[in-house]
PDB file of N, CA and C in Angstrom:
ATOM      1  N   UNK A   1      54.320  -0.540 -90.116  1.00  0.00           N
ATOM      2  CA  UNK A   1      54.899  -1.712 -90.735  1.00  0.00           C
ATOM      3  C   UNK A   1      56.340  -1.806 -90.240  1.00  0.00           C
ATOM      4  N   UNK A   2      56.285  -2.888 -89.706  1.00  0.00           N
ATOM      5  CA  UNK A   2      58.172  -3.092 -88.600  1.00  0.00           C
ATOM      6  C   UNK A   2      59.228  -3.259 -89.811  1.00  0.00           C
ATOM      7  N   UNK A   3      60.105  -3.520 -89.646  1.00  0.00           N
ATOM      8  CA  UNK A   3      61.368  -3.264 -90.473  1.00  0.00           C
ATOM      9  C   UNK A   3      61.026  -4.596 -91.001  1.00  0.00           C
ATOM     10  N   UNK A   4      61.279  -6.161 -90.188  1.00  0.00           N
ATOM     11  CA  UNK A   4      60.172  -7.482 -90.894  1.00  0.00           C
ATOM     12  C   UNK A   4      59.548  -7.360 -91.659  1.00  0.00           C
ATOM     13  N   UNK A   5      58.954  -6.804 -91.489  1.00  0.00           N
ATOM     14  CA  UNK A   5      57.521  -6.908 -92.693  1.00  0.00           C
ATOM     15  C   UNK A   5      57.934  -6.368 -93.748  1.00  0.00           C
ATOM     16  N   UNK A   6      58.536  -5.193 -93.645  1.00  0.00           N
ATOM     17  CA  UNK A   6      59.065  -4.325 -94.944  1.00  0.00           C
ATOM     18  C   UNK A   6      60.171  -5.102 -96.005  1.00  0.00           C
ATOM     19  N   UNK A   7      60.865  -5.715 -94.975  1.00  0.00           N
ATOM     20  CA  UNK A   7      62.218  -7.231 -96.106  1.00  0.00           C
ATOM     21  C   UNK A   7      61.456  -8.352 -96.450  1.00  0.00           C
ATOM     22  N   UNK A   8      60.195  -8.923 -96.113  1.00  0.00           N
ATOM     23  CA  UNK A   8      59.453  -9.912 -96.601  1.00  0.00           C
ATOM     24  C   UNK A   8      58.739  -9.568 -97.490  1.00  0.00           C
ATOM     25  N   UNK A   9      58.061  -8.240 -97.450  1.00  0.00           N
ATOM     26  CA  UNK A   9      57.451  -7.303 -98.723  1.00  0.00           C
ATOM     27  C   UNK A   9      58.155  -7.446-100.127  1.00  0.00           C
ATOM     28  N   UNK A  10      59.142  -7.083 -99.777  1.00  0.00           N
ATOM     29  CA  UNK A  10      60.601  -6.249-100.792  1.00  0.00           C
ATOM     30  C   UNK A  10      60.586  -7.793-101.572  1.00  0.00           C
ATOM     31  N   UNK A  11      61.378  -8.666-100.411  1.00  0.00           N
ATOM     32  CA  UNK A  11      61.564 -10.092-101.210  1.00  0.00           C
ATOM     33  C   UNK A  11      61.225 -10.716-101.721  1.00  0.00           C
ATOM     34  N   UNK A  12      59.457 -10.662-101.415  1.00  0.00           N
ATOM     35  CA  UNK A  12      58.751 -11.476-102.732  1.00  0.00           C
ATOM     36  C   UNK A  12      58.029 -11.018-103.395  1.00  0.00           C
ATOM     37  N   UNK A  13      58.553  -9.166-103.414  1.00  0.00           N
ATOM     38  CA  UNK A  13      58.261  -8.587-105.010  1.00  0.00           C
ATOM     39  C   UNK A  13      58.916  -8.737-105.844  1.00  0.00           C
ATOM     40  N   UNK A  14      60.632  -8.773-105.087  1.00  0.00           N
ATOM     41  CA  UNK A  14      61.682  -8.813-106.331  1.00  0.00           C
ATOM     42  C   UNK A  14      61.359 -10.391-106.980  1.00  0.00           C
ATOM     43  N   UNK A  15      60.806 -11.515-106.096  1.00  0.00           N
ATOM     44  CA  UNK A  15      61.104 -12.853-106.143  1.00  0.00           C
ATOM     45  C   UNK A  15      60.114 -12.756-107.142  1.00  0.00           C
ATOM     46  N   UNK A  16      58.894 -12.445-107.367  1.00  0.00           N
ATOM     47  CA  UNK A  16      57.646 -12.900-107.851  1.00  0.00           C
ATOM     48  C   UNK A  16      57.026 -11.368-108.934  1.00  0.00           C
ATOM     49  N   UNK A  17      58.585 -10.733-109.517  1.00  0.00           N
ATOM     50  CA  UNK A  17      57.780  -9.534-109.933  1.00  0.00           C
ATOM     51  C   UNK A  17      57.689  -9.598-111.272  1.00  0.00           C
ATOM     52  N   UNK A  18      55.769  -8.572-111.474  1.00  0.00           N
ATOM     53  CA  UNK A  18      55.524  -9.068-112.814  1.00  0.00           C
ATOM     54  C   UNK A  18      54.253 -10.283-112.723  1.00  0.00           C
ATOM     55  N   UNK A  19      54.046 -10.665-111.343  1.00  0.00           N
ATOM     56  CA  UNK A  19      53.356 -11.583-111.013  1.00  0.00           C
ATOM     57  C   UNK A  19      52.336 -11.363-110.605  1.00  0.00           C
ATOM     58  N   UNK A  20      51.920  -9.743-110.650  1.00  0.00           N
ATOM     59  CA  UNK A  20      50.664  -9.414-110.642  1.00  0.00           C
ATOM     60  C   UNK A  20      50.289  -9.303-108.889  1.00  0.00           C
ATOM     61  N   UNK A  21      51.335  -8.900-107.893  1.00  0.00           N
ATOM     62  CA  UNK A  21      50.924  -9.278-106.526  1.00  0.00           C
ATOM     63  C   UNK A  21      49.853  -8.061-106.124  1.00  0.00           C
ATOM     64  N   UNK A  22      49.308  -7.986-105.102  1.00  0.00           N
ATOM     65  CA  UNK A  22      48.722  -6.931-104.567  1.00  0.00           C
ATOM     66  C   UNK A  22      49.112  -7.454-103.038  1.00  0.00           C
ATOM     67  N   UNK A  23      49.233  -6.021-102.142  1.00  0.00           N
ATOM     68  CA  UNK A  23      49.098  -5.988-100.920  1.00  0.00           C
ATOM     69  C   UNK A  23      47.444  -5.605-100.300  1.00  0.00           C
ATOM     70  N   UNK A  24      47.593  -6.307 -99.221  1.00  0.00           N
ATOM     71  CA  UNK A  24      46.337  -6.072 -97.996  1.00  0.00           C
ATOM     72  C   UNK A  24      46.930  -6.226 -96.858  1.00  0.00           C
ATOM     73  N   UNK A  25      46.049  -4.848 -96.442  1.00  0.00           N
ATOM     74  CA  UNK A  25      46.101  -3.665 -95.075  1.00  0.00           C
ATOM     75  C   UNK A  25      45.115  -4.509 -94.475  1.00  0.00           C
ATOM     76  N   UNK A  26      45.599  -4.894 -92.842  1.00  0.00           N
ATOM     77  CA  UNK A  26      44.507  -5.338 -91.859  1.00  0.00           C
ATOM     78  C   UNK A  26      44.687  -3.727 -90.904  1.00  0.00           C
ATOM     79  N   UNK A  27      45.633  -2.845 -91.103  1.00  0.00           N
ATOM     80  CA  UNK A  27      45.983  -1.636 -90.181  1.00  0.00           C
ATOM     81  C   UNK A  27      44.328  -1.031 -89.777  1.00  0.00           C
ATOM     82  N   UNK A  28      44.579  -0.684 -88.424  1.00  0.00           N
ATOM     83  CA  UNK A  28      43.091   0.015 -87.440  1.00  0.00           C
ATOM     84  C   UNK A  28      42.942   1.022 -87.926  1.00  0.00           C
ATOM     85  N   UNK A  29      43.673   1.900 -88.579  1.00  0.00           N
ATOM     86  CA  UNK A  29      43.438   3.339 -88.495  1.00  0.00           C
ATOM     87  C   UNK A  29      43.422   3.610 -90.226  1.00  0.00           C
ATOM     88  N   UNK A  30      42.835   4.878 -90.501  1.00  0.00           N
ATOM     89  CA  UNK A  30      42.816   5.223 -91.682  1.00  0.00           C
ATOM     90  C   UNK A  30      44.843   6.004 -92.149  1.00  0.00           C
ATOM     91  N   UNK A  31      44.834   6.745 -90.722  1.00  0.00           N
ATOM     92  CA  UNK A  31      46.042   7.183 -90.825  1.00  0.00           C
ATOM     93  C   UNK A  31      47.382   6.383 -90.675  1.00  0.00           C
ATOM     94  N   UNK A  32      47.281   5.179 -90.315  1.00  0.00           N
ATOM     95  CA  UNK A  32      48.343   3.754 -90.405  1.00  0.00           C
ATOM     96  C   UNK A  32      48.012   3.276 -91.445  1.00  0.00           C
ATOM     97  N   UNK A  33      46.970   3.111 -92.082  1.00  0.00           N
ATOM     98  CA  UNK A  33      46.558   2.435 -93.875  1.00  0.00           C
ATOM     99  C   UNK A  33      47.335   3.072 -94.679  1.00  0.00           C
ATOM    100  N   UNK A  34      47.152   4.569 -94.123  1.00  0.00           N
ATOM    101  CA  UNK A  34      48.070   5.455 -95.393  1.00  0.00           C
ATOM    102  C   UNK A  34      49.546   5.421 -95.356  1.00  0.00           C
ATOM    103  N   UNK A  35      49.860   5.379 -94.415  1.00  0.00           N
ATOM    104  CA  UNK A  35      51.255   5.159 -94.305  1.00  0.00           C
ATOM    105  C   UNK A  35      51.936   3.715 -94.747  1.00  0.00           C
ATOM    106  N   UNK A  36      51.098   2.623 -94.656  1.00  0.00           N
ATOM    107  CA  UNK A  36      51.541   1.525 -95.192  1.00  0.00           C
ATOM    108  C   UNK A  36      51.493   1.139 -96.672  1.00  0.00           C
ATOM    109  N   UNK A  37      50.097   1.836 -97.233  1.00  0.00           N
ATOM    110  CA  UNK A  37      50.070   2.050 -98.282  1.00  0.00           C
ATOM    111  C   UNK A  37      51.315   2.637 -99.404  1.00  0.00           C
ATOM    112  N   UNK A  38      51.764   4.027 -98.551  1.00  0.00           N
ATOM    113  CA  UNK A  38      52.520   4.589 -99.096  1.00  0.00           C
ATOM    114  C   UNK A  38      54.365   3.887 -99.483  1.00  0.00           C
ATOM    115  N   UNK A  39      54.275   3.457 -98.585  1.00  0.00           N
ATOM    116  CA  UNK A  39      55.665   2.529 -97.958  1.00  0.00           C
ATOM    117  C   UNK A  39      55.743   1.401 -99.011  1.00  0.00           C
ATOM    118  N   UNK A  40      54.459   0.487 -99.500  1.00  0.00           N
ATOM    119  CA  UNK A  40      54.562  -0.363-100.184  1.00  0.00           C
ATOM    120  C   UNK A  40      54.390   0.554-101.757  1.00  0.00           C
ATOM    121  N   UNK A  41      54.057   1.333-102.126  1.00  0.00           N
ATOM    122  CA  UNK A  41      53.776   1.933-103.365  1.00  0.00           C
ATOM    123  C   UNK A  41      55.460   2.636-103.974  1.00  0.00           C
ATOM    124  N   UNK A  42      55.745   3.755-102.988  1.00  0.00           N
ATOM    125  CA  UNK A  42      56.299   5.043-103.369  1.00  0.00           C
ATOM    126  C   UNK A  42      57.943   4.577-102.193  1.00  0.00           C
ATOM    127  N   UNK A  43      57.802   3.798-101.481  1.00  0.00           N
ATOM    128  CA  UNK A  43      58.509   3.636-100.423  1.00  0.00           C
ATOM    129  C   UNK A  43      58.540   4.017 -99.032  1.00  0.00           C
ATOM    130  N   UNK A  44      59.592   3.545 -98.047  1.00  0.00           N
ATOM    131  CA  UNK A  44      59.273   4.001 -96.712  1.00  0.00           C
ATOM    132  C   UNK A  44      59.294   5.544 -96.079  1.00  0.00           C
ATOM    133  N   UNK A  45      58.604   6.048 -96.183  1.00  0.00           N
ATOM    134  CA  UNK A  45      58.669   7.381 -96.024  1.00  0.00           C
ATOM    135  C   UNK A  45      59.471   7.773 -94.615  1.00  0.00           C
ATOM    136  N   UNK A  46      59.966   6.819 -93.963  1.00  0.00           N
ATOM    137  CA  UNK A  46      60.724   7.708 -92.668  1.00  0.00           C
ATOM    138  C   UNK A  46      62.547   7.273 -93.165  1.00  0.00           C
ATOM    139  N   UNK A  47      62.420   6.730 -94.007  1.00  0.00           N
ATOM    140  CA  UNK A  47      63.950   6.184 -94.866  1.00  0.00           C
ATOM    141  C   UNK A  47      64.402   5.374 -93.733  1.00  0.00           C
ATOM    142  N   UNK A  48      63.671   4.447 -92.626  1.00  0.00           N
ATOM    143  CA  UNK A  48      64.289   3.911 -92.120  1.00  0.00           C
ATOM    144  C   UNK A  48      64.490   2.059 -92.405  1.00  0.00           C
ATOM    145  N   UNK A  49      63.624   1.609 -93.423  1.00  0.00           N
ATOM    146  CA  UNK A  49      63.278   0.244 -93.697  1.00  0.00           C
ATOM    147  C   UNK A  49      63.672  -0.340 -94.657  1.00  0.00           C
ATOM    148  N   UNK A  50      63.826  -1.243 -94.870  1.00  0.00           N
ATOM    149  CA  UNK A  50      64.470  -2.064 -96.247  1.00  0.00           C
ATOM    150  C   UNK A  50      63.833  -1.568 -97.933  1.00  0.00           C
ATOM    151  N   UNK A  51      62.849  -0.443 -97.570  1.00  0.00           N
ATOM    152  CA  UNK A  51      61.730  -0.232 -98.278  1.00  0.00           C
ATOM    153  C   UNK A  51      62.437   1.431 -98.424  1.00  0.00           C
ATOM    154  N   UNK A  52      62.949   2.073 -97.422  1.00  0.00           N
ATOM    155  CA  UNK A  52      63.605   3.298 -98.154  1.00  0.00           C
ATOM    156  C   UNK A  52      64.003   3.476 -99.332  1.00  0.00           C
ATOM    157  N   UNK A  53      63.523   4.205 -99.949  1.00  0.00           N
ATOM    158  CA  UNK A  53      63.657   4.744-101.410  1.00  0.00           C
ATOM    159  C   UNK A  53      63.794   3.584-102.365  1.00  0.00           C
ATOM    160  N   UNK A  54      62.830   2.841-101.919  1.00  0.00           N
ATOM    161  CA  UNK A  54      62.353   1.663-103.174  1.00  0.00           C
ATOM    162  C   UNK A  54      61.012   1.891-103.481  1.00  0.00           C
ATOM    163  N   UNK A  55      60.668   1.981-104.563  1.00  0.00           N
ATOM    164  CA  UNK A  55      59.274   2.184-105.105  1.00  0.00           C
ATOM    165  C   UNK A  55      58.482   0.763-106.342  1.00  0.00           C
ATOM    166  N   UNK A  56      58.046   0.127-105.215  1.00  0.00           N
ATOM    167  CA  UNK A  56      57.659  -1.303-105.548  1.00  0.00           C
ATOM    168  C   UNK A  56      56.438  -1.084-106.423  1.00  0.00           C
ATOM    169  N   UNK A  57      55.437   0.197-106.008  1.00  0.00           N
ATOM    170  CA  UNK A  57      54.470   0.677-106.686  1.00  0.00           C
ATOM    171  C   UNK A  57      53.234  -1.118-106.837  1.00  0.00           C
ATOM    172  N   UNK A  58      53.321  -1.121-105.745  1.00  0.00           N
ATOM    173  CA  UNK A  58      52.304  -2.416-105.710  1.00  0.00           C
ATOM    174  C   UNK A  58      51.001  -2.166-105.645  1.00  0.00           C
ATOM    175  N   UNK A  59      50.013  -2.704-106.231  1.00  0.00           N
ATOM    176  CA  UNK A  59      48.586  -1.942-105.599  1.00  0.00           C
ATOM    177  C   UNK A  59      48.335  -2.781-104.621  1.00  0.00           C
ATOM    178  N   UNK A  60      47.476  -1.380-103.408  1.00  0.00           N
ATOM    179  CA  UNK A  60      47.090  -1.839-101.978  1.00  0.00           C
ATOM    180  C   UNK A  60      45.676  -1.882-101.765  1.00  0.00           C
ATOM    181  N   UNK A  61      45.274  -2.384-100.747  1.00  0.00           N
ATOM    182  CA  UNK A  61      43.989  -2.184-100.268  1.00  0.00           C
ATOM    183  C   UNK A  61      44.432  -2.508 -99.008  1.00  0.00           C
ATOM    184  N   UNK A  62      43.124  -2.878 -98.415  1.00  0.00           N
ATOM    185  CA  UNK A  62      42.530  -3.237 -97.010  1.00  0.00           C
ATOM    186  C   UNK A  62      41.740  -4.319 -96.809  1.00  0.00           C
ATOM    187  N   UNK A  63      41.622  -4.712 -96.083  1.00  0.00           N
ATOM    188  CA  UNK A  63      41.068  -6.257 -95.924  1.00  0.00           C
ATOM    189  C   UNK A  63      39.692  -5.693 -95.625  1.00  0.00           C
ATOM    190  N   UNK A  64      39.070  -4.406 -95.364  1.00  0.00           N
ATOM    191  CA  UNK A  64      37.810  -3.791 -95.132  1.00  0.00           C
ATOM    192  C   UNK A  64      36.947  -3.324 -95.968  1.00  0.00           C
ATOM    193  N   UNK A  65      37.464  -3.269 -97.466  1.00  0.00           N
ATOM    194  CA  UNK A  65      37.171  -2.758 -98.265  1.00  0.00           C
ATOM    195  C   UNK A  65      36.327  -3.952 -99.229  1.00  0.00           C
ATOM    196  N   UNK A  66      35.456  -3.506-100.241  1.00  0.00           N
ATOM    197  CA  UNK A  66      34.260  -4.328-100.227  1.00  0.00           C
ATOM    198  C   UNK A  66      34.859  -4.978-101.614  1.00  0.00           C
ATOM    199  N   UNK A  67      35.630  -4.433-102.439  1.00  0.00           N
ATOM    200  CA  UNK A  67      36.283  -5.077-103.248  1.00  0.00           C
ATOM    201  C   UNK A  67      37.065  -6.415-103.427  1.00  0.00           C
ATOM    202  N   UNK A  68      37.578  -6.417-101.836  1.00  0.00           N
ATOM    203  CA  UNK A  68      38.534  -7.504-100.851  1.00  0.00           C
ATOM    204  C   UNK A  68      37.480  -8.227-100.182  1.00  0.00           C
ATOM    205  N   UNK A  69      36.433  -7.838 -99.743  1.00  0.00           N
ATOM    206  CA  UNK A  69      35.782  -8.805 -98.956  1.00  0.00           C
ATOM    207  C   UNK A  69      34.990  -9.329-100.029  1.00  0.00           C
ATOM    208  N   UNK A  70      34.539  -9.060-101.291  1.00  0.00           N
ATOM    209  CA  UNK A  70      33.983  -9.774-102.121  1.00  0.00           C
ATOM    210  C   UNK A  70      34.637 -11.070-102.853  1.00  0.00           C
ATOM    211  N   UNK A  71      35.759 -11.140-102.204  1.00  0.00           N
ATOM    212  CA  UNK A  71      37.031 -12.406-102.889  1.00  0.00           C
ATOM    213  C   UNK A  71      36.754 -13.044-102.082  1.00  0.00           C
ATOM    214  N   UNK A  72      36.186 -13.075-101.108  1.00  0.00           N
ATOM    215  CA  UNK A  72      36.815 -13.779 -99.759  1.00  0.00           C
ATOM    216  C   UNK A  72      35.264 -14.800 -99.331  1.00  0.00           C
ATOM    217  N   UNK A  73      35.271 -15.858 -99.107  1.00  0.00           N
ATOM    218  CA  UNK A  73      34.446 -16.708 -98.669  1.00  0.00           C
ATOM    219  C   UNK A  73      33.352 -16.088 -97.400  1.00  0.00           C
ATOM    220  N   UNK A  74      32.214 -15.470 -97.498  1.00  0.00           N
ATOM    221  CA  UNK A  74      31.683 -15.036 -96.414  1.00  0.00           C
ATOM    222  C   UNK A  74      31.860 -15.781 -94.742  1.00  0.00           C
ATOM    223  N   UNK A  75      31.723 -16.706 -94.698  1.00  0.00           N
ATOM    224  CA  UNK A  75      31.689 -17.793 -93.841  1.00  0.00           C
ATOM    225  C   UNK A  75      33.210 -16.969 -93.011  1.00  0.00           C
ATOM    226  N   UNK A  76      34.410 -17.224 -94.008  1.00  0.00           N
ATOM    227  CA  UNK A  76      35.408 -17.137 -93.224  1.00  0.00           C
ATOM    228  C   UNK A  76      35.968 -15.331 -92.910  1.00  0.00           C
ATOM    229  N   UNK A  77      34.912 -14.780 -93.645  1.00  0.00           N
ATOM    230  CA  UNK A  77      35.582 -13.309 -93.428  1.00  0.00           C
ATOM    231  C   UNK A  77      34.806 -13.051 -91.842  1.00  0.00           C
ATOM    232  N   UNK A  78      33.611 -13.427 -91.832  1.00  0.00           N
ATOM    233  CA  UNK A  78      32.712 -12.982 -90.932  1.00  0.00           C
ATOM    234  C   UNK A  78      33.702 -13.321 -89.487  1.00  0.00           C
ATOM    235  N   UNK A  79      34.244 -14.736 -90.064  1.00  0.00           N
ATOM    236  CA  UNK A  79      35.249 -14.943 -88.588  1.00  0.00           C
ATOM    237  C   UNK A  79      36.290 -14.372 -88.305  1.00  0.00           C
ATOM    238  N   UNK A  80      37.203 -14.275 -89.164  1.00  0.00           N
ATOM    239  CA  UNK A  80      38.478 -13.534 -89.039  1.00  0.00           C
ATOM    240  C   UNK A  80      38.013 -12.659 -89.150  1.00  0.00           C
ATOM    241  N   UNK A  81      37.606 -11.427 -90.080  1.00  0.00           N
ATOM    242  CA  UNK A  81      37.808 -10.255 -89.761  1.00  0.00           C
ATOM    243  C   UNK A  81      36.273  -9.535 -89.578  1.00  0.00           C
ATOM    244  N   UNK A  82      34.946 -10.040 -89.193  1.00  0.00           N
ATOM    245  CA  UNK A  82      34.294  -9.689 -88.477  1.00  0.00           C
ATOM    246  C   UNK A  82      33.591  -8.359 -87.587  1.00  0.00           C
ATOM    247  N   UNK A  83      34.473  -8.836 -86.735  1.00  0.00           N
ATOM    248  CA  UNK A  83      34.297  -8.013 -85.103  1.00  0.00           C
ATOM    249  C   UNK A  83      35.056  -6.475 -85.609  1.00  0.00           C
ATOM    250  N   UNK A  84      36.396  -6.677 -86.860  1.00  0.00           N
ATOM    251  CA  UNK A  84      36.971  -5.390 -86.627  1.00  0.00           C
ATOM    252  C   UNK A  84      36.121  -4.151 -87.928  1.00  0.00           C
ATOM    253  N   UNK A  85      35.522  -5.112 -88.702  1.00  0.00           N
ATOM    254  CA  UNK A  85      34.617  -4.274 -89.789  1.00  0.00           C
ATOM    255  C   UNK A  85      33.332  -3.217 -88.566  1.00  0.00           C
ATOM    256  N   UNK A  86      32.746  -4.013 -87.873  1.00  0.00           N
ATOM    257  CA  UNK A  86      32.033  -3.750 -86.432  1.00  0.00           C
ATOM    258  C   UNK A  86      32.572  -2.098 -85.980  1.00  0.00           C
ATOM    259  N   UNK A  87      34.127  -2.335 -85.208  1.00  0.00           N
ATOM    260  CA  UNK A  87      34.671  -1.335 -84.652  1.00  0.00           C
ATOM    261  C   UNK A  87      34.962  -0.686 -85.478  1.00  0.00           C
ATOM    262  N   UNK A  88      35.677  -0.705 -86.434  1.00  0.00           N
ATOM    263  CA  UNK A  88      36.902   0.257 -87.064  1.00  0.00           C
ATOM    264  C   UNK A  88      36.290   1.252 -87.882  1.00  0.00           C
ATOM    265  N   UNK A  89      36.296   2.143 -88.361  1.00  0.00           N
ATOM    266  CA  UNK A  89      35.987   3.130 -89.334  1.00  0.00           C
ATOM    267  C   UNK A  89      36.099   2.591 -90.073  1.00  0.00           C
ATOM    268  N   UNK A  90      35.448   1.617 -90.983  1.00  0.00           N
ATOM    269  CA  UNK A  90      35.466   1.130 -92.654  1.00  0.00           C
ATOM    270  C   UNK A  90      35.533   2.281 -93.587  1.00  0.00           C
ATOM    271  N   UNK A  91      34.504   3.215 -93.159  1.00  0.00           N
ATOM    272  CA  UNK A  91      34.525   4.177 -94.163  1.00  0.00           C
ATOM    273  C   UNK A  91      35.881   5.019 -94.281  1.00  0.00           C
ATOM    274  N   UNK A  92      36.433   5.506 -93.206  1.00  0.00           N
ATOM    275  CA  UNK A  92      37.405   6.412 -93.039  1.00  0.00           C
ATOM    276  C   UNK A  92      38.740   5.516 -94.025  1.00  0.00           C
ATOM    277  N   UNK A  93      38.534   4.478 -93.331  1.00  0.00           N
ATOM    278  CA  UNK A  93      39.937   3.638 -93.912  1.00  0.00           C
ATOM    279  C   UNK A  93      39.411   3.162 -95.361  1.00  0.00           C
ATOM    280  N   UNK A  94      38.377   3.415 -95.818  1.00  0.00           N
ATOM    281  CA  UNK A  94      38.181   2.475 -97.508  1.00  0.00           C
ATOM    282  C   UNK A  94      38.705   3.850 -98.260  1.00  0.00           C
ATOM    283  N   UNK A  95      38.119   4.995 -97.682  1.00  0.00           N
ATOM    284  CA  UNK A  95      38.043   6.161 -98.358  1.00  0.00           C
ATOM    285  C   UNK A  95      39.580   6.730 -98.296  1.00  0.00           C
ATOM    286  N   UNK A  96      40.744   6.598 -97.119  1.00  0.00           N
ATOM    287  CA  UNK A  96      41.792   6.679 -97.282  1.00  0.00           C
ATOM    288  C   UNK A  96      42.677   5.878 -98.437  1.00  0.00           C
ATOM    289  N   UNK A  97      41.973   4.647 -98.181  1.00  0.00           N
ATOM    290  CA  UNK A  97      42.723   3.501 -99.274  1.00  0.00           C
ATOM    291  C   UNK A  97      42.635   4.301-100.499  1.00  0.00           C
ATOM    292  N   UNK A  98      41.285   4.437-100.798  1.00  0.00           N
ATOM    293  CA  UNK A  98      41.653   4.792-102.458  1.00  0.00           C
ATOM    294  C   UNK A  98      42.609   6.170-102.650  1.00  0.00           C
ATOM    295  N   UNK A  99      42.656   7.242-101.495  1.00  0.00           N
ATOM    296  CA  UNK A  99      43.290   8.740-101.990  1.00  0.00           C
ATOM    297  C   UNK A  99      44.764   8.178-102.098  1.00  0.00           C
ATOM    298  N   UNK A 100      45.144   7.057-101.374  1.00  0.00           N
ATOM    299  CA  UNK A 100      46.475   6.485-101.445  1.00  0.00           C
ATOM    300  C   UNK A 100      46.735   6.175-102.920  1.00  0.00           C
ATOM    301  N   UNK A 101      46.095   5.285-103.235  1.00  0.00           N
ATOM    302  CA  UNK A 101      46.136   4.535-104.772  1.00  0.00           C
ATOM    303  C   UNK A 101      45.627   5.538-105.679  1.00  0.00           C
ATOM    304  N   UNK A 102      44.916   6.683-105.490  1.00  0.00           N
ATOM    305  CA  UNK A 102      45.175   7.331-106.835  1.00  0.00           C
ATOM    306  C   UNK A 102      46.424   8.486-106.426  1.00  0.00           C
ATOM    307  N   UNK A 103      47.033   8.670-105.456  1.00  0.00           N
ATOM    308  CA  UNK A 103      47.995   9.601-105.679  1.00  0.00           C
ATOM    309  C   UNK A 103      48.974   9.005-105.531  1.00  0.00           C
ATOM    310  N   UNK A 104      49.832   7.552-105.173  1.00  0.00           N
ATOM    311  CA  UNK A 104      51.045   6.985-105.250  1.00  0.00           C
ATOM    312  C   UNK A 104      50.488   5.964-106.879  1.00  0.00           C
ATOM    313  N   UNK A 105      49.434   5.667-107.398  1.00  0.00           N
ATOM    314  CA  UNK A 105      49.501   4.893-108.427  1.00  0.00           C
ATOM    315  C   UNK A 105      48.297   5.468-109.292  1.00  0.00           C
ATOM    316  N   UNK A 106      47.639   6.381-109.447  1.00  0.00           N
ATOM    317  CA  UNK A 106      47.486   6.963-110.577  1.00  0.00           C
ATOM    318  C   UNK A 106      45.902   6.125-110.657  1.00  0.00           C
ATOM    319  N   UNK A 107      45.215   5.800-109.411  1.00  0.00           N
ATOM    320  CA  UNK A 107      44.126   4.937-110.095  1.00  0.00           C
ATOM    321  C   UNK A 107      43.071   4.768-108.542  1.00  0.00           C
ATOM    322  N   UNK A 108      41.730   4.717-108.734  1.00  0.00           N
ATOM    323  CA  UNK A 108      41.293   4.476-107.549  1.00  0.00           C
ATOM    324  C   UNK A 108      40.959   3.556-106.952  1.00  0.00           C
TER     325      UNK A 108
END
């Protein structure tokens, strides 16, 4: 997650907090899920981002996860995100998602 992403995060938690937001992970890897996860929950873990030692404690997922794709209009998931459910380790990355969310937020 680039330093961007991390001040647009921040800004419309402080802007909209209390508002019930959740984040979603499109990240390839189980081991980039966790790290973004963590960054938006507990904060940026390399202390280099607008997100250093802020703990927004947002709940995360993944756009792979069946919880998230059950919100989502079949028609349009199949297009956008498709091809990468196909490649990517769903399992590796659903099963990372949750060890994230129960050890930065207490829940699976």
């Amino acid at each position: 997650m680039d330093l961007e992403d991390q001040g647009t995060i921040k800004r419309v938690a402080e802007e909209h907090a209390g508002d019930n937001l959740v984040v979603i992970l499109g990240s390839p890897t189980s081991e980039a899920a966790e790290i973004y996860a963590e960054t938006v929950t507990v904060g940026d873990p390399t202390y280099a981002g607008p997100l250093a030692g802020v703990s927004l404690r947002l709940p995360v997922y993944h756009i792979l996860e069946p919880e998230i794709k059950a919100e989502i209009d079949p028609d349009t998931y199949d297009k956008q995100v498709g091809m990468m459910e196909l490649v990517l380790d769903t399992e590796g990355i659903t099963k990372a998602m949750k060890m994230a969310r129960e050890r930065h937020l207490g829940q699976a």
